[in-house]
C-alpha atoms as a PDB file:
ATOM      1  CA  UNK A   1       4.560 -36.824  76.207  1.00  0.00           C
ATOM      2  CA  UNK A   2       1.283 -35.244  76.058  1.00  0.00           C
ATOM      3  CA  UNK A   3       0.856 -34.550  79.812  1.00  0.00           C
ATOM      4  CA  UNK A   4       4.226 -33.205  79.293  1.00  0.00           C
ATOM      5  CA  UNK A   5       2.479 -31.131  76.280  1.00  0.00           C
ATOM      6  CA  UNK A   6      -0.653 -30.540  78.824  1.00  0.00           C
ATOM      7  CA  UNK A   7       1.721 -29.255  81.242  1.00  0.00           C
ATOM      8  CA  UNK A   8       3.687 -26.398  78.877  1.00  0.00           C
ATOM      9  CA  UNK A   9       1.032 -25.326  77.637  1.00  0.00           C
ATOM     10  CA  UNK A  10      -0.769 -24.634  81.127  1.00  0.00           C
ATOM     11  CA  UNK A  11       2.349 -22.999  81.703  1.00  0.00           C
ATOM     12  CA  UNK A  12       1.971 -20.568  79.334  1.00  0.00           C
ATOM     13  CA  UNK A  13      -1.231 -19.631  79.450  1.00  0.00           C
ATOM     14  CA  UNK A  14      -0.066 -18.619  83.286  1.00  0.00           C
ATOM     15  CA  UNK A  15       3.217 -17.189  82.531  1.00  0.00           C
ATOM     16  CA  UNK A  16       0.932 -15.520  79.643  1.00  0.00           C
ATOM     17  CA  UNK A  17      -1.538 -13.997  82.159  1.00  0.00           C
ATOM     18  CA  UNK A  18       1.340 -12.375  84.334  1.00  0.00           C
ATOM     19  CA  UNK A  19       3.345 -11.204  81.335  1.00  0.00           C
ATOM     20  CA  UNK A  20       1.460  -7.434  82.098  1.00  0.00           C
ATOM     21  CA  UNK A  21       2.176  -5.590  84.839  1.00  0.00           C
ATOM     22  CA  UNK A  22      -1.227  -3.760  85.880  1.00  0.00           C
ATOM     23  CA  UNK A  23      -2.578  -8.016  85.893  1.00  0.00           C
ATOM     24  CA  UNK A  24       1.053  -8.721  87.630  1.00  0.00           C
ATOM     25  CA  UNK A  25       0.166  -5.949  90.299  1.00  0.00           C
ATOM     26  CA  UNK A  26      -3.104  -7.192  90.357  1.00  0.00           C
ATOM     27  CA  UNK A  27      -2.304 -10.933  91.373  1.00  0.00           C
ATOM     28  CA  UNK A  28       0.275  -9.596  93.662  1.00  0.00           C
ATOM     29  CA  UNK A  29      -2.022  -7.815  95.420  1.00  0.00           C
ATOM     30  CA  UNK A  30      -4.649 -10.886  95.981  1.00  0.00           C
ATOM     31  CA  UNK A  31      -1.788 -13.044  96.545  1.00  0.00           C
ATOM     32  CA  UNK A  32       0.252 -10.954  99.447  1.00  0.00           C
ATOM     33  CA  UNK A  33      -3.517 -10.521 101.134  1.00  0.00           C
ATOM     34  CA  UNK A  34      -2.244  -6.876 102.601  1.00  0.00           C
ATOM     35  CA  UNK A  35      -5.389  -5.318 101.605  1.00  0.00           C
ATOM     36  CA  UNK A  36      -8.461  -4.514 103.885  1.00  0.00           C
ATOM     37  CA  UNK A  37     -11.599  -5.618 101.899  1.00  0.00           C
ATOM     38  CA  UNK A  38     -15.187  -5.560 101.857  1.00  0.00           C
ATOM     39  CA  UNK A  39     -15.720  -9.079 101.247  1.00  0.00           C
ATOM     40  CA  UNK A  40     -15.328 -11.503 104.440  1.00  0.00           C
ATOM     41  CA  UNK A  41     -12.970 -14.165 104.309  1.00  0.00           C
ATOM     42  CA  UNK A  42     -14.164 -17.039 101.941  1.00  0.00           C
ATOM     43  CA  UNK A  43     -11.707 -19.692 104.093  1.00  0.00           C
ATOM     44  CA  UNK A  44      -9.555 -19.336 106.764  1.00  0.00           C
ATOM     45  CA  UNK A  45      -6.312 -17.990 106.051  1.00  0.00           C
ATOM     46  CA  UNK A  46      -7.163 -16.783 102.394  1.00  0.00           C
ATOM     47  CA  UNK A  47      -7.738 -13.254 101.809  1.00  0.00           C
ATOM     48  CA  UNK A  48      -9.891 -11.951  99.208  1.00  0.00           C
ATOM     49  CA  UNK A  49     -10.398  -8.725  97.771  1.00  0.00           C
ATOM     50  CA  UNK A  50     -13.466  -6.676  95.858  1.00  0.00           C
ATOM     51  CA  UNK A  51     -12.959  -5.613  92.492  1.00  0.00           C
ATOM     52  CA  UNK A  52     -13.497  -1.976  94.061  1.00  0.00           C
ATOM     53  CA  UNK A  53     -11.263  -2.338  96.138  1.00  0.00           C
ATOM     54  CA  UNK A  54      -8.277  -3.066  93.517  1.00  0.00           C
ATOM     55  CA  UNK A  55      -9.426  -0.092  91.737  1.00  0.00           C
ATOM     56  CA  UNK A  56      -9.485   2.341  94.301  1.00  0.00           C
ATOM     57  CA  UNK A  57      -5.857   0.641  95.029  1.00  0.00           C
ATOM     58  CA  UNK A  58      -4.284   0.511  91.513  1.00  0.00           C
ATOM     59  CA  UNK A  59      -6.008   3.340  90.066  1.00  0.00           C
ATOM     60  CA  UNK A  60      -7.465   1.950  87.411  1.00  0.00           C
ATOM     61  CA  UNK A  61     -10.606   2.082  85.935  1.00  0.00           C
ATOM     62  CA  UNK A  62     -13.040  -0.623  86.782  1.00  0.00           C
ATOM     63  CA  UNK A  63     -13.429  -1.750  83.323  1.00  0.00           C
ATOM     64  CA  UNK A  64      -9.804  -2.371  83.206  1.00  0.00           C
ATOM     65  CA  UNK A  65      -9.591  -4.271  86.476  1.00  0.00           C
ATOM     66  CA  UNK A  66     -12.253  -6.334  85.114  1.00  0.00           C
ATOM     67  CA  UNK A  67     -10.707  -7.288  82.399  1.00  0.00           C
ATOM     68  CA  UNK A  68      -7.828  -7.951  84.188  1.00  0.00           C
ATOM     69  CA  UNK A  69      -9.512 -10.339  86.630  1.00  0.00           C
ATOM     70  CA  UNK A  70     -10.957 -12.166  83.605  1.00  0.00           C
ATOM     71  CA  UNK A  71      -7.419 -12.798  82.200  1.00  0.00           C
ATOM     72  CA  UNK A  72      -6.346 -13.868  85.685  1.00  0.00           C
ATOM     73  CA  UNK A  73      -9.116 -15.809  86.017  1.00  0.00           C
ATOM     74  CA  UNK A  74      -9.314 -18.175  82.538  1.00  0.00           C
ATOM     75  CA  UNK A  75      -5.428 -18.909  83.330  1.00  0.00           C
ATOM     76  CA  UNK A  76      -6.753 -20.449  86.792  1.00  0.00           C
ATOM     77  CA  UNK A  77      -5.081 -17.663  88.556  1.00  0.00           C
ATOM     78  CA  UNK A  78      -7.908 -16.188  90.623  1.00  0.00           C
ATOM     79  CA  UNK A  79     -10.973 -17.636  92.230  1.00  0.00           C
ATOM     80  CA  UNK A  80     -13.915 -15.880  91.884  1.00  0.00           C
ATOM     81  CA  UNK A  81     -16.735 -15.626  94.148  1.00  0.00           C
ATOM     82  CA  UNK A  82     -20.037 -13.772  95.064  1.00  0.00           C
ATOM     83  CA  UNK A  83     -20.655 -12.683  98.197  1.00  0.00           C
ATOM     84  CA  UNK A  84     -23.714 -10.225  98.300  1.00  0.00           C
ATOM     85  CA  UNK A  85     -23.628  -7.590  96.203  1.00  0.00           C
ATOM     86  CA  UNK A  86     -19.766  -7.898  95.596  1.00  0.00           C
ATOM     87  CA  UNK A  87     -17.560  -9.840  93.557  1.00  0.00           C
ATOM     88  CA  UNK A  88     -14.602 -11.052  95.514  1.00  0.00           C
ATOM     89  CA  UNK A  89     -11.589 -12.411  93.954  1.00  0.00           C
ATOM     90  CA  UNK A  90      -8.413 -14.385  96.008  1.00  0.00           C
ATOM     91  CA  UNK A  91      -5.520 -16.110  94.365  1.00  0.00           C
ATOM     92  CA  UNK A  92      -5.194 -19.865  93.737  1.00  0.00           C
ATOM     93  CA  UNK A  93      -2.407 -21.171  95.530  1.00  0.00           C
ATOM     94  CA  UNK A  94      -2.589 -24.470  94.288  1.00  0.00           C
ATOM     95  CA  UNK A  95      -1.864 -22.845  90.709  1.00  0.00           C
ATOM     96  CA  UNK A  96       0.904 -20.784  92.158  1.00  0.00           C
ATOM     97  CA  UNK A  97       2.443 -23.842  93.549  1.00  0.00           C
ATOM     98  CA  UNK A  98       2.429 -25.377  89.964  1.00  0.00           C
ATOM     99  CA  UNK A  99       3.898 -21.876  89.039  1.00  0.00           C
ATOM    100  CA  UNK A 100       6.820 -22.873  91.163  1.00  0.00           C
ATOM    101  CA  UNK A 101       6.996 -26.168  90.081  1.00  0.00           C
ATOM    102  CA  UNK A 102       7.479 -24.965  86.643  1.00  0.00           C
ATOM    103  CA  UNK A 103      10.352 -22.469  87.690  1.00  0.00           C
ATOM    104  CA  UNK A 104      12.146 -25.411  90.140  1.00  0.00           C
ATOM    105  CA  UNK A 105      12.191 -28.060  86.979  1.00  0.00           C
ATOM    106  CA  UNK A 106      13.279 -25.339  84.773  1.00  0.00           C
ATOM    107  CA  UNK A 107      16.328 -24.649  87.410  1.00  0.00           C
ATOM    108  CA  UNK A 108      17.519 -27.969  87.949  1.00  0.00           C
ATOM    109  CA  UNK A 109      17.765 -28.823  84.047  1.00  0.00           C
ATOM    110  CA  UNK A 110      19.656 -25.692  83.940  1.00  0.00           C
ATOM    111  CA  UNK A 111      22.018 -26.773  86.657  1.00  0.00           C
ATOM    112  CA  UNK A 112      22.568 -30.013  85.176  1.00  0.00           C
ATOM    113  CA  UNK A 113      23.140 -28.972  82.326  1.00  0.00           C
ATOM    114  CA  UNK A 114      26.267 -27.198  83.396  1.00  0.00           C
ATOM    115  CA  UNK A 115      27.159 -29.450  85.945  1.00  0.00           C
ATOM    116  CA  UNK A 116      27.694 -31.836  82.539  1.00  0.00           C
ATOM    117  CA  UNK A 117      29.590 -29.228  80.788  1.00  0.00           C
ATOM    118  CA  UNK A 118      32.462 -28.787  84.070  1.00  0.00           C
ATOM    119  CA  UNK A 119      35.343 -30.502  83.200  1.00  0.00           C
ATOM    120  CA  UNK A 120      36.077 -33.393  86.099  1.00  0.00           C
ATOM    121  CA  UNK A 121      39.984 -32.870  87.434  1.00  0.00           C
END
């Protein structure tokens, strides 16, 4: 029961983050990678973007962006990491994948639910 507890409640904090759509349009931004950045590529394959570069992108002021990131960030959303005089951010995909996870349990209790309630011929 209390990973079960550990679980919902990392849940919400993620579902919490995403609940506002500038920090929505934000982590769909690092996540779909379609932006050129500044920064260089922290891995293969992962794209990462400078906080300027969301701004100029979003229009929205830098504060707000920042604060954004944090949010993003303390729910394990984002990765943060310096790279010279920039801040780059990228997505974690590991916590989207547990994202999903969340959404696919949710589904299949739903659909059990009514498979339960169908009345058998």
């Amino acid at each position: 029961m209390a990973d079960e507890n550990t679980d919902l409640a990392e849940w919400a904090k993620m579902l919490k983050a995403l609940s506002n759509v500038h920090r929505l349009r934000v982590y769909q931004t690092l996540f779909s990678g379609g932006l050129v950045s500044c920064c260089d590529r922290i891995e293969a394959r992962e794209p990462v973007v400078a906080q300027a570069d969301l701004v100029k992108l979003l229009g929205l002021a830098q504060s707000t962006i920042s604060q954004h990131l944090k949010v993003l960030e303390e729910a394990g959303l984002v990765i943060t990491e310096r790279r010279g005089p920039w801040t780059c951010y990228r997505a974690n995909r590991e916590r989207a994948a547990r994202l999903g996870e969340y959404f696919r349990s949710v589904a299949e209790a739903q659909s059990l639910r009514c498979d339960r309630r169908t009345p058998e011929p």
